[in-house]
Protein backbone atom coordinates (compact mmCIF):
# COMPACT_ATOMS: atom_id res chain seq x y z
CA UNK A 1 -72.31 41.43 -18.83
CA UNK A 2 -69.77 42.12 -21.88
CA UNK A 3 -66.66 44.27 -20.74
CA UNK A 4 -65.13 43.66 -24.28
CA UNK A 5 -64.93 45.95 -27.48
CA UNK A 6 -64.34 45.70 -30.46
CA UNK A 7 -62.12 48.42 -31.81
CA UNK A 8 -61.35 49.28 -35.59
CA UNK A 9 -60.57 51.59 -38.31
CA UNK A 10 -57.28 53.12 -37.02
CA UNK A 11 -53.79 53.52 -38.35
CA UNK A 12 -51.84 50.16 -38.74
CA UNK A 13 -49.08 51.51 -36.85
CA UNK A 14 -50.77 52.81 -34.30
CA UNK A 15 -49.18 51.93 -30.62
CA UNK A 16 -50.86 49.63 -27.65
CA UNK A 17 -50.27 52.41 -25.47
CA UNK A 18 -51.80 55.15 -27.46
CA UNK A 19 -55.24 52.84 -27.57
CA UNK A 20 -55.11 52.13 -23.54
CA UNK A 21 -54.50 55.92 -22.55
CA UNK A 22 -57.19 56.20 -25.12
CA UNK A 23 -59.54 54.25 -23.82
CA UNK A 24 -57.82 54.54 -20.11
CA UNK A 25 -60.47 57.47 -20.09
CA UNK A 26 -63.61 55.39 -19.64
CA UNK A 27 -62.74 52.99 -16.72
CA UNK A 28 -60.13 50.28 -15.98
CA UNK A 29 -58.39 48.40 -19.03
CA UNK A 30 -57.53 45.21 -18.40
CA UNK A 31 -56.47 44.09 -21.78
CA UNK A 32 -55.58 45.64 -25.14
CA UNK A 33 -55.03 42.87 -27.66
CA UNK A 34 -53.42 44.26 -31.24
CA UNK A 35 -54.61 41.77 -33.81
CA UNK A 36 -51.38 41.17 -35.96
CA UNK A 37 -50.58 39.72 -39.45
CA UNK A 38 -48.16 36.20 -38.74
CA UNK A 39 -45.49 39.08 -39.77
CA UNK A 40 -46.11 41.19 -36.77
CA UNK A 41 -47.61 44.26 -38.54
CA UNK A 42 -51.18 45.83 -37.19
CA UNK A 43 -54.11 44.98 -38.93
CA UNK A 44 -56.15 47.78 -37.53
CA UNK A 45 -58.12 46.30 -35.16
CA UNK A 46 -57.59 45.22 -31.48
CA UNK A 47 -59.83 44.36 -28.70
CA UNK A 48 -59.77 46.35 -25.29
CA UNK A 49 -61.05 44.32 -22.41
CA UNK A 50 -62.62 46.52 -19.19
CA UNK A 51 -62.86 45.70 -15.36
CA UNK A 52 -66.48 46.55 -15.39
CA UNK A 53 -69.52 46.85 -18.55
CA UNK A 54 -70.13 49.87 -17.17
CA UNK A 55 -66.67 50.89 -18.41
CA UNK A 56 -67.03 49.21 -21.26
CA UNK A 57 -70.40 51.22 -22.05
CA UNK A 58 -68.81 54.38 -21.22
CA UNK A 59 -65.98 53.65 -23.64
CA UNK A 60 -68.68 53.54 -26.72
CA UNK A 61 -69.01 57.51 -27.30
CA UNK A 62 -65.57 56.77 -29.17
CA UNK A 63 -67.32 55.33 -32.20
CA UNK A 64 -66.93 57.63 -34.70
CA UNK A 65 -63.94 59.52 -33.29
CA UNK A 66 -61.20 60.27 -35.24
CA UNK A 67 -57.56 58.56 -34.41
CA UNK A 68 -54.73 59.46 -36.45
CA UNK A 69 -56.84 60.41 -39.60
CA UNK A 70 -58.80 58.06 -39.43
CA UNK A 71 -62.68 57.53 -37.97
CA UNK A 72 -62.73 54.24 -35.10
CA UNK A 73 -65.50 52.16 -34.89
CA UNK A 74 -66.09 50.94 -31.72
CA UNK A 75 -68.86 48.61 -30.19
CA UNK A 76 -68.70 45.20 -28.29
CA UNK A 77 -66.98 42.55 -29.60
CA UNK A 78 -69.13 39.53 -30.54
């Protein structure tokens, strides 16, 4: 079972922590990993790694939200 998603479409600057309390919500995070350019900025994008799928499922009704501004897309990663 997949406990990874995929999670885009927010502010570049956004914060690791913001994301886990974010997602904190839904079940236990294991892992947030901030995709960076080789120059350390965001890209955007970042995948959040649950202890369970059932966590991970929860964690979908995000899709669509709004962070910052700006509307997440959310669904597991491939």
């Amino acid at each position: 079972m997949r406990t990874t998603l995929y999670v885009g479409g927010f502010a570049v600057d956004t914060p690791t922590a913001e994301l886990r309390d974010l997602f904190d919500r839904y079940g236990e995070v294991e892992e947030v990993r901030m995709i960076r350019r080789a120059s350390k900025d965001g890209r955007g994008f970042a995948y959040v790694t649950f202890a369970s799928h059932a966590a991970a499922e929860a964690a979908l009704v995000l899709d669509g939200r709004e962070l910052g501004g700006l509307a997440l897309r959310v669904d597991f990663a491939r």
